[in-house]
Protein backbone atom coordinates (compact mmCIF):
# COMPACT_ATOMS: atom_id res chain seq x y z
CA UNK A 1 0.00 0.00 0.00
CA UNK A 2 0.89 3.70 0.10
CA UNK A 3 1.44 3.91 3.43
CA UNK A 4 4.24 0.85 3.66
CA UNK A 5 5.43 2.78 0.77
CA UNK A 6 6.10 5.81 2.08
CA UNK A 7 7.32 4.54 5.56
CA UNK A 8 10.15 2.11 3.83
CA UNK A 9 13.57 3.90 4.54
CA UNK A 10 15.16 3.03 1.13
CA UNK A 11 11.95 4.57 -0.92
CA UNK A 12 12.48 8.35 1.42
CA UNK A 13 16.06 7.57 0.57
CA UNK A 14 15.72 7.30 -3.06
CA UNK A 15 12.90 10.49 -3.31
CA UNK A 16 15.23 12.72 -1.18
CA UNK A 17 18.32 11.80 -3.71
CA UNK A 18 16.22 12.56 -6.18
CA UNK A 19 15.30 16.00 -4.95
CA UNK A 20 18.22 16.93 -3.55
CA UNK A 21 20.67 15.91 -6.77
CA UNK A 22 17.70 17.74 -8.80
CA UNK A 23 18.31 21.10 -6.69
CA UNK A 24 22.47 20.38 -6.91
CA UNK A 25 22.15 20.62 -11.10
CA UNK A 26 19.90 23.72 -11.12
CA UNK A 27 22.11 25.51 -8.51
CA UNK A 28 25.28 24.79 -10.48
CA UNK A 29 23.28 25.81 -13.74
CA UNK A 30 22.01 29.09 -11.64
CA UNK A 31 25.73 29.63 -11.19
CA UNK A 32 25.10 29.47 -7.04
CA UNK A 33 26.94 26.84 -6.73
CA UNK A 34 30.39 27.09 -7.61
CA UNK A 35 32.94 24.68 -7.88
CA UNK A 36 34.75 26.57 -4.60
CA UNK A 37 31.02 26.21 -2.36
CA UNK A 38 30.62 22.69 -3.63
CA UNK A 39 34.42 22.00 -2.03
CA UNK A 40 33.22 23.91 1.11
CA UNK A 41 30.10 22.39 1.44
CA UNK A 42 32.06 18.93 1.19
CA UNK A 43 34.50 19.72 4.38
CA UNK A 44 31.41 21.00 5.82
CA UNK A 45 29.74 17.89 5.48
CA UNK A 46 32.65 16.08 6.57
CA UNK A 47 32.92 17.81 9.92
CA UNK A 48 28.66 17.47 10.66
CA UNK A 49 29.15 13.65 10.22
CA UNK A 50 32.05 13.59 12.32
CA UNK A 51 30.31 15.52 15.11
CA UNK A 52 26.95 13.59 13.91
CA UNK A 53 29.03 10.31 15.30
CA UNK A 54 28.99 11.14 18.48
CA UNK A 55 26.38 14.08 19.52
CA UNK A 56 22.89 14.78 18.16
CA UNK A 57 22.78 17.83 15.92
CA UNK A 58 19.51 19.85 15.54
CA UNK A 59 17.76 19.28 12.41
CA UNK A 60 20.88 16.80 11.07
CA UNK A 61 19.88 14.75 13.43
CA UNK A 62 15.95 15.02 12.01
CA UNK A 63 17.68 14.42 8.78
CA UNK A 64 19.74 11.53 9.81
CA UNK A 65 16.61 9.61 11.38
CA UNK A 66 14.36 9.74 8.43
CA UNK A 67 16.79 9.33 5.62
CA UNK A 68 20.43 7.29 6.89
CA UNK A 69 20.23 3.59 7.37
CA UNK A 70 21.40 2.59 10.47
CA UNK A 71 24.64 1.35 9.73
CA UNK A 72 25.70 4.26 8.42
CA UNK A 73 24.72 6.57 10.72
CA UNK A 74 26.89 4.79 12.99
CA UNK A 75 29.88 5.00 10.75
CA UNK A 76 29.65 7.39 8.33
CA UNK A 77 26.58 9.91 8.39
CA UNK A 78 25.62 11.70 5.49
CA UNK A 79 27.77 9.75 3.46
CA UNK A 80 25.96 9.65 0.24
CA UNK A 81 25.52 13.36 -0.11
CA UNK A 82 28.88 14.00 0.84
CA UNK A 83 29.62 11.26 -2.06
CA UNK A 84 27.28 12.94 -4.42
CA UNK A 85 28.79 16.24 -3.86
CA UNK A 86 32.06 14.64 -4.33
CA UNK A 87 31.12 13.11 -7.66
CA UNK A 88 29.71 16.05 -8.66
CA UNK A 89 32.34 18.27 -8.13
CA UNK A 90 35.17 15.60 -9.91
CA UNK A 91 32.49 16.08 -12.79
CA UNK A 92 32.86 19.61 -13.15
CA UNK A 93 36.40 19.76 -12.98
CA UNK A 94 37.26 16.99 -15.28
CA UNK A 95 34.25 18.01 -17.89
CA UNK A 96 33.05 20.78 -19.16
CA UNK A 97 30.07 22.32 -17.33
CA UNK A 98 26.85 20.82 -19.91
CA UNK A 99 28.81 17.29 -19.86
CA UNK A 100 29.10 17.49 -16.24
CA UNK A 101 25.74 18.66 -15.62
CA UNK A 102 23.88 15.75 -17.55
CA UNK A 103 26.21 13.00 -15.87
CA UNK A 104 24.87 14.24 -12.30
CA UNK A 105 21.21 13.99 -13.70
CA UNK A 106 22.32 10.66 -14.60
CA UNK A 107 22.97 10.16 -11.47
CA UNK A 108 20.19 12.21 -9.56
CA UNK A 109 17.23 10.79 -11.73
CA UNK A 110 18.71 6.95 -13.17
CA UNK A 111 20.21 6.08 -9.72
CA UNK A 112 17.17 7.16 -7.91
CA UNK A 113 14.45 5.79 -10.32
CA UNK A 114 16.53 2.09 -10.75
CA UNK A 115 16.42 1.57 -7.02
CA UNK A 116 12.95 2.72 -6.72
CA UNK A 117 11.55 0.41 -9.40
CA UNK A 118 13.31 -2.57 -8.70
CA UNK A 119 12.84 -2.85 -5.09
CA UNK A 120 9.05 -1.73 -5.95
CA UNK A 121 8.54 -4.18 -8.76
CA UNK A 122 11.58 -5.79 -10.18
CA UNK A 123 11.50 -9.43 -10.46
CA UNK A 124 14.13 -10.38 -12.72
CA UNK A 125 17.53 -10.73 -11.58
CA UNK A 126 20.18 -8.31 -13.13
CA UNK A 127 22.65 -10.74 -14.60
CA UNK A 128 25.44 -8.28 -13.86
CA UNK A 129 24.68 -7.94 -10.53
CA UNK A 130 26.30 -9.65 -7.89
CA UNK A 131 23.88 -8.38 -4.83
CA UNK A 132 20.20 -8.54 -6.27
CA UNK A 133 19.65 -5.82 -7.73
CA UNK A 134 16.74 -5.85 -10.72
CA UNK A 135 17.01 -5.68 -14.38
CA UNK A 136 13.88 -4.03 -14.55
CA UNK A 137 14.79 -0.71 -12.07
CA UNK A 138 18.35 -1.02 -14.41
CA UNK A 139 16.02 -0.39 -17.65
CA UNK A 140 14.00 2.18 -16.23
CA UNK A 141 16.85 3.58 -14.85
CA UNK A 142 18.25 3.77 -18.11
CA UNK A 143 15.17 5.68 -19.93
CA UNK A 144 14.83 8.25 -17.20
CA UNK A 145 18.57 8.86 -16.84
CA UNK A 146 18.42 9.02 -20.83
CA UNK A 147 15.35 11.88 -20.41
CA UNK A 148 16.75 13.87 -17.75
CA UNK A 149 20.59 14.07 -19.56
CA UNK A 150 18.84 15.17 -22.85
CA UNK A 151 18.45 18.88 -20.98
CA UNK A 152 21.78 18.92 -21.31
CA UNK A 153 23.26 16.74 -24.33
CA UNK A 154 22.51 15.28 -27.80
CA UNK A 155 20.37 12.29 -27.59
CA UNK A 156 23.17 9.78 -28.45
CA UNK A 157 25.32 11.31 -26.14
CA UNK A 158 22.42 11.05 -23.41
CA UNK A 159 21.82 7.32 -24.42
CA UNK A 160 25.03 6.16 -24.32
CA UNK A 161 25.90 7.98 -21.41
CA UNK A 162 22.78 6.41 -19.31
CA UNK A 163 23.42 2.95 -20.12
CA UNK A 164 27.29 3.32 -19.57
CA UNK A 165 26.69 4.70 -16.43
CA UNK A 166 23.70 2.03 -15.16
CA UNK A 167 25.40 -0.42 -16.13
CA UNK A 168 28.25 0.56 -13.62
CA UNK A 169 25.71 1.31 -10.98
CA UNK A 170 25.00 -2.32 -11.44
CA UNK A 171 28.41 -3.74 -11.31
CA UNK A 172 30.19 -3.45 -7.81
CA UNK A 173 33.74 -1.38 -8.33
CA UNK A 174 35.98 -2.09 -5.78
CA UNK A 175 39.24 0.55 -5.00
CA UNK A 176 41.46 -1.56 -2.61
CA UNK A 177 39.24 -4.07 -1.66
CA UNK A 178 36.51 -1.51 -0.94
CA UNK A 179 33.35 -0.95 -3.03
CA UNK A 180 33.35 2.81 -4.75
CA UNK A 181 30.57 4.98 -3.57
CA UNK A 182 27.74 5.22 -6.77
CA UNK A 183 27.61 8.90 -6.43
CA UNK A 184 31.51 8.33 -7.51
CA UNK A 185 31.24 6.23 -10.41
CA UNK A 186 28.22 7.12 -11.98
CA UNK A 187 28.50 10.40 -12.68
CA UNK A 188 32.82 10.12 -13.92
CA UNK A 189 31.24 7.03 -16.01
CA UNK A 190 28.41 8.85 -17.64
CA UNK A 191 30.89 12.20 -18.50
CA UNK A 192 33.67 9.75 -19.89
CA UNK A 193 31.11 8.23 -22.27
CA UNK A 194 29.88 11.59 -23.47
CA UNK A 195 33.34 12.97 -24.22
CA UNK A 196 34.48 9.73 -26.04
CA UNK A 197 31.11 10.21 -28.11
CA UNK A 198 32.03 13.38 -29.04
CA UNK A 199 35.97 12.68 -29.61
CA UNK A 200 34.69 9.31 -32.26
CA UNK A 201 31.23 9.76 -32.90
């Protein structure tokens, strides 16, 4: 129902990355976000989740509740937008600013939509996935990822870039043993694609 829906932790998750990576791209586009306030919102972030470890901020702490899975909050809090905000700024620096702006839609509105739909109503096991994620939230994924980077890039370039950079969200990168954060690889994959479209293609 509705209800379950809205009370499962991963769905708020998913809608709040959604939101919140939609509001990073039209910021950056706005030009109020800079690549210098991205970097300070990043050691920002770092020093809240530090402090979020071991005392309860206002409002974080609000934040934390309704949107962190457990784990994490005991680890790492606010990881994945620190992560995004890392990926996106690595995006702007190494492409230029439509190239980098599609590849964080990418990531904003493919990452968010692929998790929603297959927990929702996958039921066919993503052959390149090694921890259950669905083929059906990767192809959806895909579509919508396609859709939102087309406000930014040629449709080839968009297509290319969205299945590219699903099809890494899929696979499990590892960086010494440790998996790479999404927010990482999706957006550098999506960017590389476009710019080797428009180098060959």
């Amino acid at each position: 129902s509705f209800s379950t829906f809205m009370n499962d932790l991963e769905l708020r998750r998913q809608i709040f990355h959604l939101a919140f990576g939609l509001a990073v791209v039209y910021l950056i586009y706005m030009g109020v976000l800079t690549d210098m306030a991205i970097f300070l919102l990043i050691i920002v972030g770092f020093l809240i989740s530090l402090i979020s470890k071991y005392a309860r901020l206002p409002l974080i702490g609000w934040l934390l509740d309704k949107f962190e899975r457990e784990e994490n909050a005991k680890t790492f809090p606010g990881s994945g937008m620190i992560f995004f905000m890392i990926g996106a700024l690595l995006s702007l620096k190494l492409f230029n600013e439509n190239i980098a702006l599609a590849s964080i839609m990418i990531l904003a509105v493919g990452d968010s939509v692929s998790h929603i739909i297959g927990a929702e109503f996958g039921t066919i096991q993503n052959p390149l996935s090694n921890n259950g994620k669905k083929l059906e939230g990767t192809l959806v994924g895909i579509l919508v990822g396609f859709v939102a980077a087309l406000v930014f890039v040629r449709p080839l370039e968009a297509l290319l870039a969205s299945v590219g950079a699903m099809i890494a969200e899929v696979i499990e990168l590892e960086f010494n043993k440790r998996p790479v954060d999404d927010n990482i690889v999706v957006p550098l994959v999506a960017g590389t694609i476009i710019l080797l479209v428009r180098k060959y293609l």
